[in-house]
PDB file of N, CA and C in Angstrom:
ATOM      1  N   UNK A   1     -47.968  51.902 128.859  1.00  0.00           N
ATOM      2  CA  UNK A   1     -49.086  52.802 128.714  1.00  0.00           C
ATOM      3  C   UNK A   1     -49.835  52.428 127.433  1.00  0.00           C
ATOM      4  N   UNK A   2     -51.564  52.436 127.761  1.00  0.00           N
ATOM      5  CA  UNK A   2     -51.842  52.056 126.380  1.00  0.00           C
ATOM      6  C   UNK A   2     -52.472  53.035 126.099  1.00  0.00           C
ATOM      7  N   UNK A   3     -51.927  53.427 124.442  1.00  0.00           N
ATOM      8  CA  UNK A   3     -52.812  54.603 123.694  1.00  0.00           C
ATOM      9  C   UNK A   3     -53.139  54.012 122.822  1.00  0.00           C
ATOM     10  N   UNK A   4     -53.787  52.755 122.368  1.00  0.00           N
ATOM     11  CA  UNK A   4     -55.044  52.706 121.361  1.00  0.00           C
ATOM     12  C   UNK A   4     -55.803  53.545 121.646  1.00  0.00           C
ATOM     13  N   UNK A   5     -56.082  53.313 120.218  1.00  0.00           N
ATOM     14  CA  UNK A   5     -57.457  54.456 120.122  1.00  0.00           C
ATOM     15  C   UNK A   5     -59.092  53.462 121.160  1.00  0.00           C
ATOM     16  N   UNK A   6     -59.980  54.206 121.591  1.00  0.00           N
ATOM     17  CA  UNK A   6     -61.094  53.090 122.594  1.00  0.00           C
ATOM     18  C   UNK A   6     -61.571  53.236 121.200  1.00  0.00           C
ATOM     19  N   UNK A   7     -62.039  54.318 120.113  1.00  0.00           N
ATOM     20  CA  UNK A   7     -62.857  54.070 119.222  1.00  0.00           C
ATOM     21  C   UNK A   7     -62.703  52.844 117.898  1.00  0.00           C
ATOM     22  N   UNK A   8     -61.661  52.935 117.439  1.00  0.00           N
ATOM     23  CA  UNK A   8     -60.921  51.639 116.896  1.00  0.00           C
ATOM     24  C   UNK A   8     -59.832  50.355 116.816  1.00  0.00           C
ATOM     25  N   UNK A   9     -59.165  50.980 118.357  1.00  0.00           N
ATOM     26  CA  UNK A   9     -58.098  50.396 118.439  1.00  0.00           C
ATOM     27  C   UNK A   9     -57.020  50.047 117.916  1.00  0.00           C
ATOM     28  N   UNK A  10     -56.871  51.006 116.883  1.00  0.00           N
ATOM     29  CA  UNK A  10     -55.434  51.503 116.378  1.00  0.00           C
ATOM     30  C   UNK A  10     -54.725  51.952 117.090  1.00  0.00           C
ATOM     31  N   UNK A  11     -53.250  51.861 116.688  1.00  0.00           N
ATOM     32  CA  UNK A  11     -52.164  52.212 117.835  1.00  0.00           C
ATOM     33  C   UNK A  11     -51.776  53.433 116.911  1.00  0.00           C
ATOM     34  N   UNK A  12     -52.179  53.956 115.595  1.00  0.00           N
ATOM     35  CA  UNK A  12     -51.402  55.163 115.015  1.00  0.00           C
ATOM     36  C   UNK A  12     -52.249  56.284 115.605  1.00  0.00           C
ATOM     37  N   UNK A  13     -51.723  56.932 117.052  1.00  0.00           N
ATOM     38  CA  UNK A  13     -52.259  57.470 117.824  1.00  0.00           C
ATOM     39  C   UNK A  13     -51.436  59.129 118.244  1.00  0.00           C
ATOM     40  N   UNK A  14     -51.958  60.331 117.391  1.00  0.00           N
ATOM     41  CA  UNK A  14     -51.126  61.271 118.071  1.00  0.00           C
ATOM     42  C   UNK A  14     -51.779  62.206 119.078  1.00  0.00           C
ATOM     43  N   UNK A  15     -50.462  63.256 119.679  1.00  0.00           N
ATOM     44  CA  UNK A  15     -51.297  64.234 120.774  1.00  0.00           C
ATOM     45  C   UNK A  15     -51.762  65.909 120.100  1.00  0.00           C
ATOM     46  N   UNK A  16     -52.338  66.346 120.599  1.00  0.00           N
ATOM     47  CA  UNK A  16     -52.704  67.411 119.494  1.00  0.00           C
ATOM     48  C   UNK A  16     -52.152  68.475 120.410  1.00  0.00           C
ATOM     49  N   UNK A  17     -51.983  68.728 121.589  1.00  0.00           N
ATOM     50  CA  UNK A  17     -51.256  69.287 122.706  1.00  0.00           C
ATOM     51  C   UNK A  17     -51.839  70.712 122.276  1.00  0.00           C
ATOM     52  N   UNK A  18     -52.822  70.898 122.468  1.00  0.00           N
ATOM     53  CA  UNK A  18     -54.113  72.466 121.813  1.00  0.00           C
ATOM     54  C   UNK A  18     -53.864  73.370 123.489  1.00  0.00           C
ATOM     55  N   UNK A  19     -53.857  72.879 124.217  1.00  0.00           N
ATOM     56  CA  UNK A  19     -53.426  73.657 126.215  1.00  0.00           C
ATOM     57  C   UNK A  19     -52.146  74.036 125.461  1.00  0.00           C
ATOM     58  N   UNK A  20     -50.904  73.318 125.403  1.00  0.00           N
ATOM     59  CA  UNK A  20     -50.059  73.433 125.508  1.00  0.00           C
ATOM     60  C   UNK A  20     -49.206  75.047 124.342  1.00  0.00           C
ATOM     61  N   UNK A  21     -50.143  74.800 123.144  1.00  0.00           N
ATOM     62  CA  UNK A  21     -49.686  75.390 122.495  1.00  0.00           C
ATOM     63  C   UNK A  21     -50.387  77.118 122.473  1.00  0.00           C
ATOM     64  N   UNK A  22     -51.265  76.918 123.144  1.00  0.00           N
ATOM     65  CA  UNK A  22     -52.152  78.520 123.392  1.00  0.00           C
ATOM     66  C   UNK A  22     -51.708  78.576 124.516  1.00  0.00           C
ATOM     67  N   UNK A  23     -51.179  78.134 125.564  1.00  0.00           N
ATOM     68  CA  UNK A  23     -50.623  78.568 126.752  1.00  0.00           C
ATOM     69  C   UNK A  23     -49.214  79.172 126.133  1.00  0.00           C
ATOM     70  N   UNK A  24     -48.575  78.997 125.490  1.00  0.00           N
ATOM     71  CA  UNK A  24     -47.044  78.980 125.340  1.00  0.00           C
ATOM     72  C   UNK A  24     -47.447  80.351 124.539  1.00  0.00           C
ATOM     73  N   UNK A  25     -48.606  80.392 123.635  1.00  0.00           N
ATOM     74  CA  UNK A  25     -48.408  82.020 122.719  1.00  0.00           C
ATOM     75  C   UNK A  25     -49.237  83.281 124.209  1.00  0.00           C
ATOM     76  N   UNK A  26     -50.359  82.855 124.658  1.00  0.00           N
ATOM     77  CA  UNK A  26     -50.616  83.512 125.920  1.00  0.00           C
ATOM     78  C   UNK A  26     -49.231  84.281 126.900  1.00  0.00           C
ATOM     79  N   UNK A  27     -49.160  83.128 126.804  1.00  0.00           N
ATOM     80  CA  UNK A  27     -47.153  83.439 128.192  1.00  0.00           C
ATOM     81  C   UNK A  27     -46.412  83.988 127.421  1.00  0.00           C
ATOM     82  N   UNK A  28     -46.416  83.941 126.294  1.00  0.00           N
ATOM     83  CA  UNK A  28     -45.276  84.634 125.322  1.00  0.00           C
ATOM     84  C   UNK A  28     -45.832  86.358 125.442  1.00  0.00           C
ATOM     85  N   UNK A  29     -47.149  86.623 124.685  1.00  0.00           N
ATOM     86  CA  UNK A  29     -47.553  87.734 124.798  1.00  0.00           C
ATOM     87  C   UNK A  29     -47.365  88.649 125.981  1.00  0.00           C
ATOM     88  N   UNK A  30     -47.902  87.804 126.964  1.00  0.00           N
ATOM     89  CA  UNK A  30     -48.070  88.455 128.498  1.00  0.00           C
ATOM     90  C   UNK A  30     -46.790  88.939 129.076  1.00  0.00           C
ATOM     91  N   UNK A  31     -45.892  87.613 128.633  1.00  0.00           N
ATOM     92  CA  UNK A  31     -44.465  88.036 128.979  1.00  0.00           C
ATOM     93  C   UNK A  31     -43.832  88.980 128.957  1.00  0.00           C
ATOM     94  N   UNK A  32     -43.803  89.182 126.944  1.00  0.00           N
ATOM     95  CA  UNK A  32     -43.435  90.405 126.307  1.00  0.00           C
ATOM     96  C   UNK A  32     -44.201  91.525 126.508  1.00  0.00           C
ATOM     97  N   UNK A  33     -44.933  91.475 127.153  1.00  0.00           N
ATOM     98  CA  UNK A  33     -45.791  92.666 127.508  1.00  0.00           C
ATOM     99  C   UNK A  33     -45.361  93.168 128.762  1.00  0.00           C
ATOM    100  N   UNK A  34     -45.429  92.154 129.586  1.00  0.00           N
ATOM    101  CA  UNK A  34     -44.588  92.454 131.165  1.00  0.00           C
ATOM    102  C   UNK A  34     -42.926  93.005 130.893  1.00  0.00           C
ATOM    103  N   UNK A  35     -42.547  91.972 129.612  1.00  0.00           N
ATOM    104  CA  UNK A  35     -40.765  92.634 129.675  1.00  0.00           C
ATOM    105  C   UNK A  35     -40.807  93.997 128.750  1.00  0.00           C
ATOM    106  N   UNK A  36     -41.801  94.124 128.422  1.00  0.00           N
ATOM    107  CA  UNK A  36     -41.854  95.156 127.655  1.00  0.00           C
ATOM    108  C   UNK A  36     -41.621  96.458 128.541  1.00  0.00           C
ATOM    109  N   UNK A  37     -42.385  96.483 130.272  1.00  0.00           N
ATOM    110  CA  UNK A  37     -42.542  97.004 131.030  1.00  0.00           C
ATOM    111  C   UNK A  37     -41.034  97.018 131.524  1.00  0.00           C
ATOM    112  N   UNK A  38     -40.441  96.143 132.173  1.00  0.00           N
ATOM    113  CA  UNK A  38     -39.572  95.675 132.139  1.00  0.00           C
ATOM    114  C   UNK A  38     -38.237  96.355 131.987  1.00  0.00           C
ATOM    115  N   UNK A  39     -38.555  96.400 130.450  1.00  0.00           N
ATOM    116  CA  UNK A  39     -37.331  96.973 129.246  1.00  0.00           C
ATOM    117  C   UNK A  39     -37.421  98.149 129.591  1.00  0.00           C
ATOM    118  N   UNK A  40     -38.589  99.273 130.130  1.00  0.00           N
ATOM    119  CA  UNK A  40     -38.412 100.501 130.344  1.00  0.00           C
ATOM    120  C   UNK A  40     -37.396 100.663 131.284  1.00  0.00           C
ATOM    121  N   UNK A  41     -37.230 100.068 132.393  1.00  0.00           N
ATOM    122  CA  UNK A  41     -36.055 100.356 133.600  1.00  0.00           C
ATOM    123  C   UNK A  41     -35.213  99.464 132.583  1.00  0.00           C
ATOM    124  N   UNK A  42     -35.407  98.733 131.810  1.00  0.00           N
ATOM    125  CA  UNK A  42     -33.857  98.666 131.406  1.00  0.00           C
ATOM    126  C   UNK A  42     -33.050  99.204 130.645  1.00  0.00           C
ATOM    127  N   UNK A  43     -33.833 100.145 129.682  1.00  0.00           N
ATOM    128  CA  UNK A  43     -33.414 100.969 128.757  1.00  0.00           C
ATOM    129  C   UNK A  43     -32.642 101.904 129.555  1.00  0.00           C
ATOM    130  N   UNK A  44     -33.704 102.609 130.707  1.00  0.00           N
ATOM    131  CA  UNK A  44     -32.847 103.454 131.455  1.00  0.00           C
ATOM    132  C   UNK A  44     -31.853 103.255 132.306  1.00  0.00           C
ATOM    133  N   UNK A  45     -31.552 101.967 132.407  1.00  0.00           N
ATOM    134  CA  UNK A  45     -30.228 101.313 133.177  1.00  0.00           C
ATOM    135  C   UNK A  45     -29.442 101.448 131.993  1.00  0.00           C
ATOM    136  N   UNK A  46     -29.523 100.590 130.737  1.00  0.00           N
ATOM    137  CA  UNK A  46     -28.983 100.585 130.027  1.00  0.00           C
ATOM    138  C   UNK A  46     -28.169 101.890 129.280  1.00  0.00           C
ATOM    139  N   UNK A  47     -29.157 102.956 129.012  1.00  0.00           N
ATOM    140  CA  UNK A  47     -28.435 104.297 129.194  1.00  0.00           C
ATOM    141  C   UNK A  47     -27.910 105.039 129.928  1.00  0.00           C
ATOM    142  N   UNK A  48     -28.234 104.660 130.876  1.00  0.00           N
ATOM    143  CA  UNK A  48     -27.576 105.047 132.341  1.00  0.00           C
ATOM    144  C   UNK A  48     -26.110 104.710 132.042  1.00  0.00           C
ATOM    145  N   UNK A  49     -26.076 103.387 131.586  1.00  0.00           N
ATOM    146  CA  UNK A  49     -24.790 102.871 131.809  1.00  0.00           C
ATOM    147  C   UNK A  49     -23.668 103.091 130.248  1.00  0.00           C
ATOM    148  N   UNK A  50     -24.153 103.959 129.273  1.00  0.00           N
ATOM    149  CA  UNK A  50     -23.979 104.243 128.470  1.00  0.00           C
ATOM    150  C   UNK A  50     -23.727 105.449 128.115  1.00  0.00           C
ATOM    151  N   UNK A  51     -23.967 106.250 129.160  1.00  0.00           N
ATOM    152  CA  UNK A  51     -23.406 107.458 129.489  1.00  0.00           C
ATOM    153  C   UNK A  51     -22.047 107.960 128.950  1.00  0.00           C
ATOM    154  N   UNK A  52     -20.643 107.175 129.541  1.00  0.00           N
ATOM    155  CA  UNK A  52     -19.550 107.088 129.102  1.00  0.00           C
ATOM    156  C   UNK A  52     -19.375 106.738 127.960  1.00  0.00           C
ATOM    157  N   UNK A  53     -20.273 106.181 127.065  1.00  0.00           N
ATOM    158  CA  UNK A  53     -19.868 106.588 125.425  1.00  0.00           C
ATOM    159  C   UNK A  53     -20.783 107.631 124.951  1.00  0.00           C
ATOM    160  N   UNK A  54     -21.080 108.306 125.597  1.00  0.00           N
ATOM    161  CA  UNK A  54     -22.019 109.658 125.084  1.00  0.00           C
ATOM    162  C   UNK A  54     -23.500 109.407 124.437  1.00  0.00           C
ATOM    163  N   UNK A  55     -23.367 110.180 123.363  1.00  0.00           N
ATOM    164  CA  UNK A  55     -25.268 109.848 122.424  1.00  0.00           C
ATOM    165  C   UNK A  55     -25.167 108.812 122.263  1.00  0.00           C
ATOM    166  N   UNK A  56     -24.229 108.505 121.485  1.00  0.00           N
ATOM    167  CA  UNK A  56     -24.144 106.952 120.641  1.00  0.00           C
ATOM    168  C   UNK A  56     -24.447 106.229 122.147  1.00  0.00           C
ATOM    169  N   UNK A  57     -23.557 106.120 122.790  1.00  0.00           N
ATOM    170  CA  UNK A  57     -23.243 105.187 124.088  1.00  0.00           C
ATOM    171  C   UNK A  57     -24.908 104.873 124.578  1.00  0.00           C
ATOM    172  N   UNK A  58     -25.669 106.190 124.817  1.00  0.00           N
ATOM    173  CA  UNK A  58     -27.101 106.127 125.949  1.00  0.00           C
ATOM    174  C   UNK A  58     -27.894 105.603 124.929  1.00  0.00           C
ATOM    175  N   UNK A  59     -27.962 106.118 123.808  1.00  0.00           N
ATOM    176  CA  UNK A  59     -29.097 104.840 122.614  1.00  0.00           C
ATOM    177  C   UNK A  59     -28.661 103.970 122.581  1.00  0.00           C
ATOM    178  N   UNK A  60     -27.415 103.102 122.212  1.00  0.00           N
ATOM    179  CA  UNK A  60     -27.165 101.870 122.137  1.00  0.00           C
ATOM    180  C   UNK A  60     -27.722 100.967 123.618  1.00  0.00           C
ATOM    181  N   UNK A  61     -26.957 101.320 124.452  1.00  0.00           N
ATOM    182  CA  UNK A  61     -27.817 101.223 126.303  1.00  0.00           C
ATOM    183  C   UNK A  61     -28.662 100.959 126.011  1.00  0.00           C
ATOM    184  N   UNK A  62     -29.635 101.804 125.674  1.00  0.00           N
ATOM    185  CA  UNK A  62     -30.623 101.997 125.895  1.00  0.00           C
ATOM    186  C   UNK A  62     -31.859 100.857 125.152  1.00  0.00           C
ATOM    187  N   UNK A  63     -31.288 100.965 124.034  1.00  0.00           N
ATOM    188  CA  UNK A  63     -31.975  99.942 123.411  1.00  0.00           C
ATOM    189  C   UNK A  63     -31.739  98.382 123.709  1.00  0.00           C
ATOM    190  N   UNK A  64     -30.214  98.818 124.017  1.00  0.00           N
ATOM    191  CA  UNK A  64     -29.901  96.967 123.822  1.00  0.00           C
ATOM    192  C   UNK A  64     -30.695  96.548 125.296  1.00  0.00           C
ATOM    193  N   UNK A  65     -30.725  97.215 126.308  1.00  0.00           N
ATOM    194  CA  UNK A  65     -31.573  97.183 127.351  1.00  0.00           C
ATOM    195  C   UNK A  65     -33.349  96.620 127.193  1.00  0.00           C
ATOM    196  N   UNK A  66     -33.703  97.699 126.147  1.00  0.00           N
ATOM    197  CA  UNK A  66     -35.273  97.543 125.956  1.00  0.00           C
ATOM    198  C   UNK A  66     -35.389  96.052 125.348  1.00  0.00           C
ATOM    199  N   UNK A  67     -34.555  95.890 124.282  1.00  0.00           N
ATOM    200  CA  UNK A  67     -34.677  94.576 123.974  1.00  0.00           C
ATOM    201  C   UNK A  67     -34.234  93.313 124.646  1.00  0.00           C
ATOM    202  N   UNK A  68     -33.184  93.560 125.728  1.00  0.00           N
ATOM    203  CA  UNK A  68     -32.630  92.477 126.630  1.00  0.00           C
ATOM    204  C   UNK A  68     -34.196  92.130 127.380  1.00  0.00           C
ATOM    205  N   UNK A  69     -34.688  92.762 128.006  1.00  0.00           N
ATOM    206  CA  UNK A  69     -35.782  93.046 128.871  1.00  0.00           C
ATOM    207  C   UNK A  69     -37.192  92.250 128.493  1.00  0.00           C
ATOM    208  N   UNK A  70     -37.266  92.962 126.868  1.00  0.00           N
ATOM    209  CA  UNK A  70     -38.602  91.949 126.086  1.00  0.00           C
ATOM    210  C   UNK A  70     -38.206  90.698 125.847  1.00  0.00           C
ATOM    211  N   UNK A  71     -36.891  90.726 125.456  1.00  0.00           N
ATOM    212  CA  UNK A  71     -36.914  88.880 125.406  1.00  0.00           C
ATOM    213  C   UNK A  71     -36.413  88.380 126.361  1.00  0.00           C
ATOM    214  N   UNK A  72     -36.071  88.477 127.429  1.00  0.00           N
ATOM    215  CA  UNK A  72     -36.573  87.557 128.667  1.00  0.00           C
ATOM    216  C   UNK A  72     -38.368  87.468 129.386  1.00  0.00           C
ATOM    217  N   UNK A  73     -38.607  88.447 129.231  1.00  0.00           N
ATOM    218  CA  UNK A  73     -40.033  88.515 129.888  1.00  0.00           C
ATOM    219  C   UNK A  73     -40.618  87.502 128.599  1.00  0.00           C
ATOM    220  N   UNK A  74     -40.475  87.691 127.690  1.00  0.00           N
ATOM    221  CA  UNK A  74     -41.293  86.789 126.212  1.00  0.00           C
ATOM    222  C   UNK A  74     -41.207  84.857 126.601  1.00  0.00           C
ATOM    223  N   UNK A  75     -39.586  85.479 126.563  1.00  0.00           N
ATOM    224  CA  UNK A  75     -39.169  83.705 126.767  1.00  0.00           C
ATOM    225  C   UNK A  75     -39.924  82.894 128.321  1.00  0.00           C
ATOM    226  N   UNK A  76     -39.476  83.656 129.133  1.00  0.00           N
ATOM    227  CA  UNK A  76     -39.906  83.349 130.710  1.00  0.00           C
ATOM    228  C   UNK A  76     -41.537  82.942 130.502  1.00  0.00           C
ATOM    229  N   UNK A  77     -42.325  84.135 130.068  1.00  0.00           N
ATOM    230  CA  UNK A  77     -43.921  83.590 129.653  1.00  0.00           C
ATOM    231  C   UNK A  77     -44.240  82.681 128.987  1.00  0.00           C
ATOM    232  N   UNK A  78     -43.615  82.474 127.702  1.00  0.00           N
ATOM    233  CA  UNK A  78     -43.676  81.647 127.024  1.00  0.00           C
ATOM    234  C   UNK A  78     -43.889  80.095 127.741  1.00  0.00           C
ATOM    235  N   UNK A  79     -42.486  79.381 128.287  1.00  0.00           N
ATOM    236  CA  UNK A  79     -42.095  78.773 129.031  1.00  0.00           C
ATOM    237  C   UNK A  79     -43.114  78.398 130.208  1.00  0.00           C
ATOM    238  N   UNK A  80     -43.422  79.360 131.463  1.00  0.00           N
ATOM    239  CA  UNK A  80     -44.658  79.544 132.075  1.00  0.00           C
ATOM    240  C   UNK A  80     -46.037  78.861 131.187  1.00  0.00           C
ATOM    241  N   UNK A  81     -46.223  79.776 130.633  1.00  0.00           N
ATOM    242  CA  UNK A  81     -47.746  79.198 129.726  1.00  0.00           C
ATOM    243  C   UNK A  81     -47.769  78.111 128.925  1.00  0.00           C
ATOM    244  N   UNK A  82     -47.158  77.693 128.096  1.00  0.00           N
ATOM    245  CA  UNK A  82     -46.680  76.186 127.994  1.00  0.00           C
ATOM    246  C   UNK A  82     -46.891  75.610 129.310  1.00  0.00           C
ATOM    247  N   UNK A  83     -46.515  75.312 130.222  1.00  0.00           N
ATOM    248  CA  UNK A  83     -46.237  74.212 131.082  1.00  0.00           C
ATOM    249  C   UNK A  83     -47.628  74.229 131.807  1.00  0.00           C
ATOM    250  N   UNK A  84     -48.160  75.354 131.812  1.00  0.00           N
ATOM    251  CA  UNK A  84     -50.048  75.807 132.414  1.00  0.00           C
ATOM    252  C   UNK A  84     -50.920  74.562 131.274  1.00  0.00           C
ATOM    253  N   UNK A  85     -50.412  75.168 129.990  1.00  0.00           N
ATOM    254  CA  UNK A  85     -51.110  74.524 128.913  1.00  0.00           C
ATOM    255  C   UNK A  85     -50.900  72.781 128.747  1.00  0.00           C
ATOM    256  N   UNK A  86     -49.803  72.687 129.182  1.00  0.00           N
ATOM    257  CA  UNK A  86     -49.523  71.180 129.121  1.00  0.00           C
ATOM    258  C   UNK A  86     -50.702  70.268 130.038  1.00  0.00           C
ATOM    259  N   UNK A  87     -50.609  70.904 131.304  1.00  0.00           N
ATOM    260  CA  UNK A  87     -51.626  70.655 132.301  1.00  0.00           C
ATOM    261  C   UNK A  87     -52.774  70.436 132.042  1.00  0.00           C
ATOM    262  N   UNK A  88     -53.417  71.339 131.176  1.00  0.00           N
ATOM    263  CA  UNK A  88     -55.033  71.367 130.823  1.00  0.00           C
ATOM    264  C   UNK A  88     -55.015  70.348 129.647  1.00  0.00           C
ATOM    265  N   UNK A  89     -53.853  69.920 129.121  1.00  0.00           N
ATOM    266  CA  UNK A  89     -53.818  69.293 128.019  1.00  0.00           C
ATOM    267  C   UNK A  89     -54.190  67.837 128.632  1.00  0.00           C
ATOM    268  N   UNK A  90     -53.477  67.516 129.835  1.00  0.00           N
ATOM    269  CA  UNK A  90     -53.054  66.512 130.257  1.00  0.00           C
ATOM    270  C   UNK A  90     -54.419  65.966 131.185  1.00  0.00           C
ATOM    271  N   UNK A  91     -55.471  67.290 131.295  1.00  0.00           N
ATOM    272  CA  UNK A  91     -56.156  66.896 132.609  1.00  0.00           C
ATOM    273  C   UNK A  91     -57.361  66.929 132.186  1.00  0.00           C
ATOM    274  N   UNK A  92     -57.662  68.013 131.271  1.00  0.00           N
ATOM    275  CA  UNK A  92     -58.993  68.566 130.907  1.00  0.00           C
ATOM    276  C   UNK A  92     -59.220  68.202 129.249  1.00  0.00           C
ATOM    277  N   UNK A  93     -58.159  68.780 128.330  1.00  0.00           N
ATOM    278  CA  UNK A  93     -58.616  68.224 127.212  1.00  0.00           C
ATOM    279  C   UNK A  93     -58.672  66.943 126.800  1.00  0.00           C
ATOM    280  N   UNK A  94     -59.484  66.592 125.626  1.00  0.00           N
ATOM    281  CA  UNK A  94     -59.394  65.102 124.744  1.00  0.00           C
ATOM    282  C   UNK A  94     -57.546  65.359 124.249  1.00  0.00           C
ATOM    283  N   UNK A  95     -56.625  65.051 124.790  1.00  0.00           N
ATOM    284  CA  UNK A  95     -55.225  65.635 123.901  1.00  0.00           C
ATOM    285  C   UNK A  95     -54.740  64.395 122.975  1.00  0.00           C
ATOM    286  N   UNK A  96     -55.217  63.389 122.878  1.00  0.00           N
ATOM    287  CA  UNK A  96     -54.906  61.976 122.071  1.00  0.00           C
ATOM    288  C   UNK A  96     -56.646  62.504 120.295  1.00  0.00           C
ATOM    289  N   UNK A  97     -54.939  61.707 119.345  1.00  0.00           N
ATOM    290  CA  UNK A  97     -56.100  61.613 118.433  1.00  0.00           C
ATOM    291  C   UNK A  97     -56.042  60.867 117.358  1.00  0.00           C
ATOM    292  N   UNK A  98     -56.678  60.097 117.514  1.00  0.00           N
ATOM    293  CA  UNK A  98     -56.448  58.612 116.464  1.00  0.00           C
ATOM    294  C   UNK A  98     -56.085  59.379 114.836  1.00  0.00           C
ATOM    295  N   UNK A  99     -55.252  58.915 114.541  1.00  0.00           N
ATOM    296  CA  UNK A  99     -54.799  59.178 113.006  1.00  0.00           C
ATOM    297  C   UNK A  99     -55.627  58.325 111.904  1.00  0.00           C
ATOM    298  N   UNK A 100     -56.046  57.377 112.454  1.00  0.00           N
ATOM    299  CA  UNK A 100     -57.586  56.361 111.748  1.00  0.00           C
ATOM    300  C   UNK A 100     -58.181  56.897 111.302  1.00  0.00           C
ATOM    301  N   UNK A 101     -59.224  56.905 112.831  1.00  0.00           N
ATOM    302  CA  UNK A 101     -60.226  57.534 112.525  1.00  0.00           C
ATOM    303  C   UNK A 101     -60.751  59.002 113.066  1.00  0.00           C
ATOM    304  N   UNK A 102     -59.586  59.409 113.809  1.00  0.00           N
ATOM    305  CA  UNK A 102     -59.953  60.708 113.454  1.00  0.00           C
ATOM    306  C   UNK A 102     -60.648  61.182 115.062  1.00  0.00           C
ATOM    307  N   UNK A 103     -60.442  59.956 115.919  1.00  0.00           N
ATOM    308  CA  UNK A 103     -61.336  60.466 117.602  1.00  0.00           C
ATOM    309  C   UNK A 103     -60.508  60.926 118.215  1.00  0.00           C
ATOM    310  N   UNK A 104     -60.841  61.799 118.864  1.00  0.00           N
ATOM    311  CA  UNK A 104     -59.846  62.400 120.259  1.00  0.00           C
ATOM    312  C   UNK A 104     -60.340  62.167 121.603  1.00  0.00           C
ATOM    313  N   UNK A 105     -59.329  61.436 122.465  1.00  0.00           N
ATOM    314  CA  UNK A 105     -59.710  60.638 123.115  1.00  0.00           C
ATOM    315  C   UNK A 105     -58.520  61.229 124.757  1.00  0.00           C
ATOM    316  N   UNK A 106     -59.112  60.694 125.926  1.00  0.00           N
ATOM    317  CA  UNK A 106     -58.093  61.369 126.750  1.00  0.00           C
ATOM    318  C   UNK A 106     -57.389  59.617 127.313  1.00  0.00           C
ATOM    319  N   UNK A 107     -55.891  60.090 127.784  1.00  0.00           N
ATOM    320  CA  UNK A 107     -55.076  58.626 128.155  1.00  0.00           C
ATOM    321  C   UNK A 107     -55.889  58.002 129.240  1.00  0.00           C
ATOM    322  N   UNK A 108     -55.791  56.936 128.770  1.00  0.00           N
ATOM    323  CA  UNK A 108     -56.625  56.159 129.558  1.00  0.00           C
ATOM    324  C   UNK A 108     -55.169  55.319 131.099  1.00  0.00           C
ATOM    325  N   UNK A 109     -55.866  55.083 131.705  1.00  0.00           N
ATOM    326  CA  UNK A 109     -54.585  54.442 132.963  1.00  0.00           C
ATOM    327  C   UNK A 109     -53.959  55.204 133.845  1.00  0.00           C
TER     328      UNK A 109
END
C-alpha cells in the first residue's frame, strides 16, 4: 500500500482518524444514555433481587444495577460509533496526513 504523501512524497505519513474518534464519543453518549434507560429496569431488578438483604440489600441492588446497565450501554455505543466513524474515516474523510507538509490526503489504491 502506498501512503506517500501525492503533495510531497514523503513517507512520514499519519491518520488523523477525526470519523473514528467523534463516532466512538457520539456511541459512548448515546449508549450511556440508552443504558442509562436501561439501568432503570436494572436498578429495579437489582433491588428486586436485594430484597433478602433488606435496605442495605435493595440500595446496593439497586445501584450496582444502575451502574451495571450505564456501562454496558456506554461501552456497547462507544464500540458501535467508533466502527460508524472508522467508515466515514475510511470513505469520506481526507484521514491521511503528511507530517511534512502538513496535507491531508485520502489512501490512494
Amino acid at each position: 500500500m502506498n501512503n506517500s504523501c501525492p503533495n510531497c512524497n514523503s513517507w512520514r505519513v499519519t491518520t488523523r482518524n477525526i470519523g473514528r474518534k467523534t463516532g466512538g464519543l457520539i456511541g459512548t453518549i448515546g449508549g450511556a444514555t440508552s443504558g442509562a434507560t436501561g439501568a432503570i429496569s436494572g436498578a429495579e431488578l437489582g433491588a428486586t433481587l436485594g430484597i433478602t438483604g433488606g435496605p442495605i440489600g435493595i440500595a446496593i441492588g439497586g445501584i450496582a444495577g444502575a451502574l451495571i446497565g450505564g456501562l454496558f450501554g456506554g461501552v456497547a455505543g462507544g464500540i458501535a460509533g467508533a466502527t460508524v466513524g472508522e467508515q466515514v474515516d475510511t470513505r469520506i474523510l481526507n484521514n491521511y496526513q503528511c507530517l511534512s507538509c502538513g496535507h491531508s490526503f485520502m489512501r490512494r489504491g
